[in-house]
N, C-alpha and C. Protein backbone atom coordinates (compact mmCIF):
# COMPACT_ATOMS: atom_id res chain seq x y z
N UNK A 1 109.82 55.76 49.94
CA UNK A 1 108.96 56.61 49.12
C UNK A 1 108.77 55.95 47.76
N UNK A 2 107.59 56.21 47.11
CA UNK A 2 107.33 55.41 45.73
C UNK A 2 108.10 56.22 44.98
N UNK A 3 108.43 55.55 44.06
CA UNK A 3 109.31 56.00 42.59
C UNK A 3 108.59 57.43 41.84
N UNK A 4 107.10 57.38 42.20
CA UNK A 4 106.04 58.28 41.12
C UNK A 4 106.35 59.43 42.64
N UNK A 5 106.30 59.37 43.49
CA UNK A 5 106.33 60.15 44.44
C UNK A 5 107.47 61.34 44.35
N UNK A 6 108.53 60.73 44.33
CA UNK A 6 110.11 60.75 44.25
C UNK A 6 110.07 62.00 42.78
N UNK A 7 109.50 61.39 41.80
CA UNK A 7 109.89 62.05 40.62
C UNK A 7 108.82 63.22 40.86
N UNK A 8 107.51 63.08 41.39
CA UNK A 8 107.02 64.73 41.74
C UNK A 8 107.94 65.58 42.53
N UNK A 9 108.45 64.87 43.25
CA UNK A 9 109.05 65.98 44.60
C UNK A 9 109.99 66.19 43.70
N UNK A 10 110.99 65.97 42.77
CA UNK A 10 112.33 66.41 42.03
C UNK A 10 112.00 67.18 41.02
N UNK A 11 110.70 66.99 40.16
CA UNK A 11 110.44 67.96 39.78
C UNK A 11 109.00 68.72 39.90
N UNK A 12 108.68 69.61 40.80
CA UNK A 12 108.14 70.33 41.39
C UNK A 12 108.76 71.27 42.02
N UNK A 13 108.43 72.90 41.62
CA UNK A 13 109.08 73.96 42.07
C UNK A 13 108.95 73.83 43.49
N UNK A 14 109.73 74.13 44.26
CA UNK A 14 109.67 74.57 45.99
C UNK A 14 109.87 76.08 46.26
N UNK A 15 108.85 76.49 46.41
CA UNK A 15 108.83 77.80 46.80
C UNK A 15 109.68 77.90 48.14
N UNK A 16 111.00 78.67 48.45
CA UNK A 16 111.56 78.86 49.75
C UNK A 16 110.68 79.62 50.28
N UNK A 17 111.10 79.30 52.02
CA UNK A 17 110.47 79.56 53.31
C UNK A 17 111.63 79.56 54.09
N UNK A 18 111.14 80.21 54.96
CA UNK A 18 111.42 80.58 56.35
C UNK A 18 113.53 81.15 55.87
N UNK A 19 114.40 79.87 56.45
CA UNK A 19 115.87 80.37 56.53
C UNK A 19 116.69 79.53 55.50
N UNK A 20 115.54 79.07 54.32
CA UNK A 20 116.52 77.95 52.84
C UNK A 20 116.59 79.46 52.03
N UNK A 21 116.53 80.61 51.90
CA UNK A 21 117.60 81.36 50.43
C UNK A 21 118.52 81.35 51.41
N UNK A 22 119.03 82.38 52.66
CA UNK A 22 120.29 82.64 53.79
C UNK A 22 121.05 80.85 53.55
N UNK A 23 120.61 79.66 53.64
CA UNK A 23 121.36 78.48 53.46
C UNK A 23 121.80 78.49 51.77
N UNK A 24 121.02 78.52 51.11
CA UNK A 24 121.18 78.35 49.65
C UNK A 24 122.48 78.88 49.26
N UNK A 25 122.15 80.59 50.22
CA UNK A 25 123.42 82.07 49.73
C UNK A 25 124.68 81.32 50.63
N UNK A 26 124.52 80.85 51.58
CA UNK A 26 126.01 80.13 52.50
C UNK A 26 126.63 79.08 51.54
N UNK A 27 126.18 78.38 51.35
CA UNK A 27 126.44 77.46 50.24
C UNK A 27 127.14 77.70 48.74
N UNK A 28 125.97 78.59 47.98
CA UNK A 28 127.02 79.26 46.73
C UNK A 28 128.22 79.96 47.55
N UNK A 29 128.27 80.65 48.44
CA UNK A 29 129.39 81.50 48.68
C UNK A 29 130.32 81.07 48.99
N UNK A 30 130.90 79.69 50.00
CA UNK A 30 131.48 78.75 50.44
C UNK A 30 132.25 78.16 48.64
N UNK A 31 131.12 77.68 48.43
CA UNK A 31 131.80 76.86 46.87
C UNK A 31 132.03 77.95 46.15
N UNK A 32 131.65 79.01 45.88
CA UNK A 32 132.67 79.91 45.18
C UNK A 32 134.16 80.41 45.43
N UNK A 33 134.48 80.12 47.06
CA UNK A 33 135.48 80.57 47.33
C UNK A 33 136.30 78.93 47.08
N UNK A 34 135.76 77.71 47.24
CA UNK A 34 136.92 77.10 46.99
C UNK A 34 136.67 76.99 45.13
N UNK A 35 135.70 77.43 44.30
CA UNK A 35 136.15 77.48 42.91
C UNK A 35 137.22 78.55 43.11
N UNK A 36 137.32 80.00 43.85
CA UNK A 36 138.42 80.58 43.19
C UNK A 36 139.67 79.68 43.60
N UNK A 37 139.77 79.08 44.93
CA UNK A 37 140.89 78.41 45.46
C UNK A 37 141.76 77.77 44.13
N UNK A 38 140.60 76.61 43.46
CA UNK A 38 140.75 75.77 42.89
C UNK A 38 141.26 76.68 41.37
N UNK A 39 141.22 77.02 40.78
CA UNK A 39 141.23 77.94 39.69
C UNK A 39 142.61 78.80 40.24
N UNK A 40 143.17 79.39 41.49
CA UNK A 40 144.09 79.48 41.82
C UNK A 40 145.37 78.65 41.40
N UNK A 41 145.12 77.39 41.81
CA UNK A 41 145.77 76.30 42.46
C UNK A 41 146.41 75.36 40.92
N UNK A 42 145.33 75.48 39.98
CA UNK A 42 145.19 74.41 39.59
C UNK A 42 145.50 74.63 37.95
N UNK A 43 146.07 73.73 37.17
CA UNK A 43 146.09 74.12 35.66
C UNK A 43 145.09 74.25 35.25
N UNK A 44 144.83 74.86 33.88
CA UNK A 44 143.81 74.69 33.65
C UNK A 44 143.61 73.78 32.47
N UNK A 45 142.90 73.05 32.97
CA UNK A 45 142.50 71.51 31.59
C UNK A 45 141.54 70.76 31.84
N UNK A 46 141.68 69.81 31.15
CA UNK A 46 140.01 69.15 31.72
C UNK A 46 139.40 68.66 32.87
N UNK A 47 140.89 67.99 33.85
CA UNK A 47 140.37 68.60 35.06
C UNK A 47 139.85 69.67 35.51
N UNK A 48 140.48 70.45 35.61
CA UNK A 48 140.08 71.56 36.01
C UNK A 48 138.62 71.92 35.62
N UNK A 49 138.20 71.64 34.73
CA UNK A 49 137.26 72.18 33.85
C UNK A 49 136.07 70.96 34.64
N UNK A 50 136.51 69.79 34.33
CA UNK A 50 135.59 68.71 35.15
C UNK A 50 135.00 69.14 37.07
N UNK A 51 136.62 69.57 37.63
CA UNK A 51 136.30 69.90 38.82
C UNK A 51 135.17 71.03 39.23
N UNK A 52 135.14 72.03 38.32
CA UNK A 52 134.59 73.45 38.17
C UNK A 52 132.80 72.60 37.94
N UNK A 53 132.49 71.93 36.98
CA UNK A 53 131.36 71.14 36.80
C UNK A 53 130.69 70.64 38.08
N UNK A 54 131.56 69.90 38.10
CA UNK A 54 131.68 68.86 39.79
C UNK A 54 130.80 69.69 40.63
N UNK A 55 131.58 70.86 40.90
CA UNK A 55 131.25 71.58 42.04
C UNK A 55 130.29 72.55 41.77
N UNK A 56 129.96 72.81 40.56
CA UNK A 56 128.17 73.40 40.31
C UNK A 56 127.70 71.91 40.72
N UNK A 57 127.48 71.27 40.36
CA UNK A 57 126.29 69.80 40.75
C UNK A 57 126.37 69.74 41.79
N UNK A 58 127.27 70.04 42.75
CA UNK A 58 127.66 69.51 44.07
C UNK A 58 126.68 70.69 44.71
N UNK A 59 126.61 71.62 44.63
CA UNK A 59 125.80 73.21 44.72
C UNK A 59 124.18 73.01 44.70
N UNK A 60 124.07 72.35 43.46
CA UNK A 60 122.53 72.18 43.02
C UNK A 60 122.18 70.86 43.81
N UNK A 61 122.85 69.98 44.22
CA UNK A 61 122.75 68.85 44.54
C UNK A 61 122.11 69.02 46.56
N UNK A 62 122.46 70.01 46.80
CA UNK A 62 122.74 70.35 48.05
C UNK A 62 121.53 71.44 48.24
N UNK A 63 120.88 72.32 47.17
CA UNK A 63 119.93 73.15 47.28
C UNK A 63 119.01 72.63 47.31
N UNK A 64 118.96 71.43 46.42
CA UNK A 64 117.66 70.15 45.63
C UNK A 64 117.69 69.84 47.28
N UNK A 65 118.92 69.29 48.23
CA UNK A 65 118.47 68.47 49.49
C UNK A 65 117.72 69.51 50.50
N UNK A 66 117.70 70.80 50.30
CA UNK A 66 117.27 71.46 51.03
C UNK A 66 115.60 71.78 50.63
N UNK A 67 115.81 71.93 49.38
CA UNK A 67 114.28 72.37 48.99
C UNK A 67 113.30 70.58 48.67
N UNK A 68 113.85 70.02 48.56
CA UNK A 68 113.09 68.56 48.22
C UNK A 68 112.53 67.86 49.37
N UNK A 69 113.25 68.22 51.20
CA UNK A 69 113.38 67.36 52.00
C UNK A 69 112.61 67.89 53.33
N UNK A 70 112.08 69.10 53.14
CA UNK A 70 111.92 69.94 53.93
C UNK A 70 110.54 70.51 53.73
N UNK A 71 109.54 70.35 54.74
CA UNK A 71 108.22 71.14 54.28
C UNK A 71 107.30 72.35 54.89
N UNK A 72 107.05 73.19 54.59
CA UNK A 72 106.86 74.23 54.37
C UNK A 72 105.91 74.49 55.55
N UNK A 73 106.24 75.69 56.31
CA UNK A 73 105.09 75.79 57.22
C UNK A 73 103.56 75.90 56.98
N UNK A 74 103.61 76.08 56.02
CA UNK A 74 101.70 76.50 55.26
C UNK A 74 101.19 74.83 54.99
């Protein structure tokens, strides 16, 4: 894919369709339960604080592959 291509599709809204919010909602809910795990488990310091980061990007990173990669029945 061209570079100019790439940077429309990343930023350009994607309106969800069809079964990406039900994936989106599996996803936050999954990583919320291992943030509480982790927040359980774990001191709290800049790890901790880094890991908690981590795993929002890891979230958005994973919604972006769903809504960026995937095209729309219309």
């Amino acid at each position: 894919m061209d570079p100019r291509d790439e940077i429309e599709n990343w930023f350009t809204y994607h309106k969800p369709f069809s079964d990406q919010p039900a994936r989106y909602e599996r996803i936050r809910a999954k990583a919320k339960e291992l943030a509480v795990v982790i927040e359980e488990c774990c001191a709290p310091c800049a790890d901790r604080t880094a890991t908690m980061r981590l795993l929002r990007l890891t979230i958005m990173s994973a919604n972006s592959t769903i809504a960026c990669n995937e095209l729309p029945p219309w």
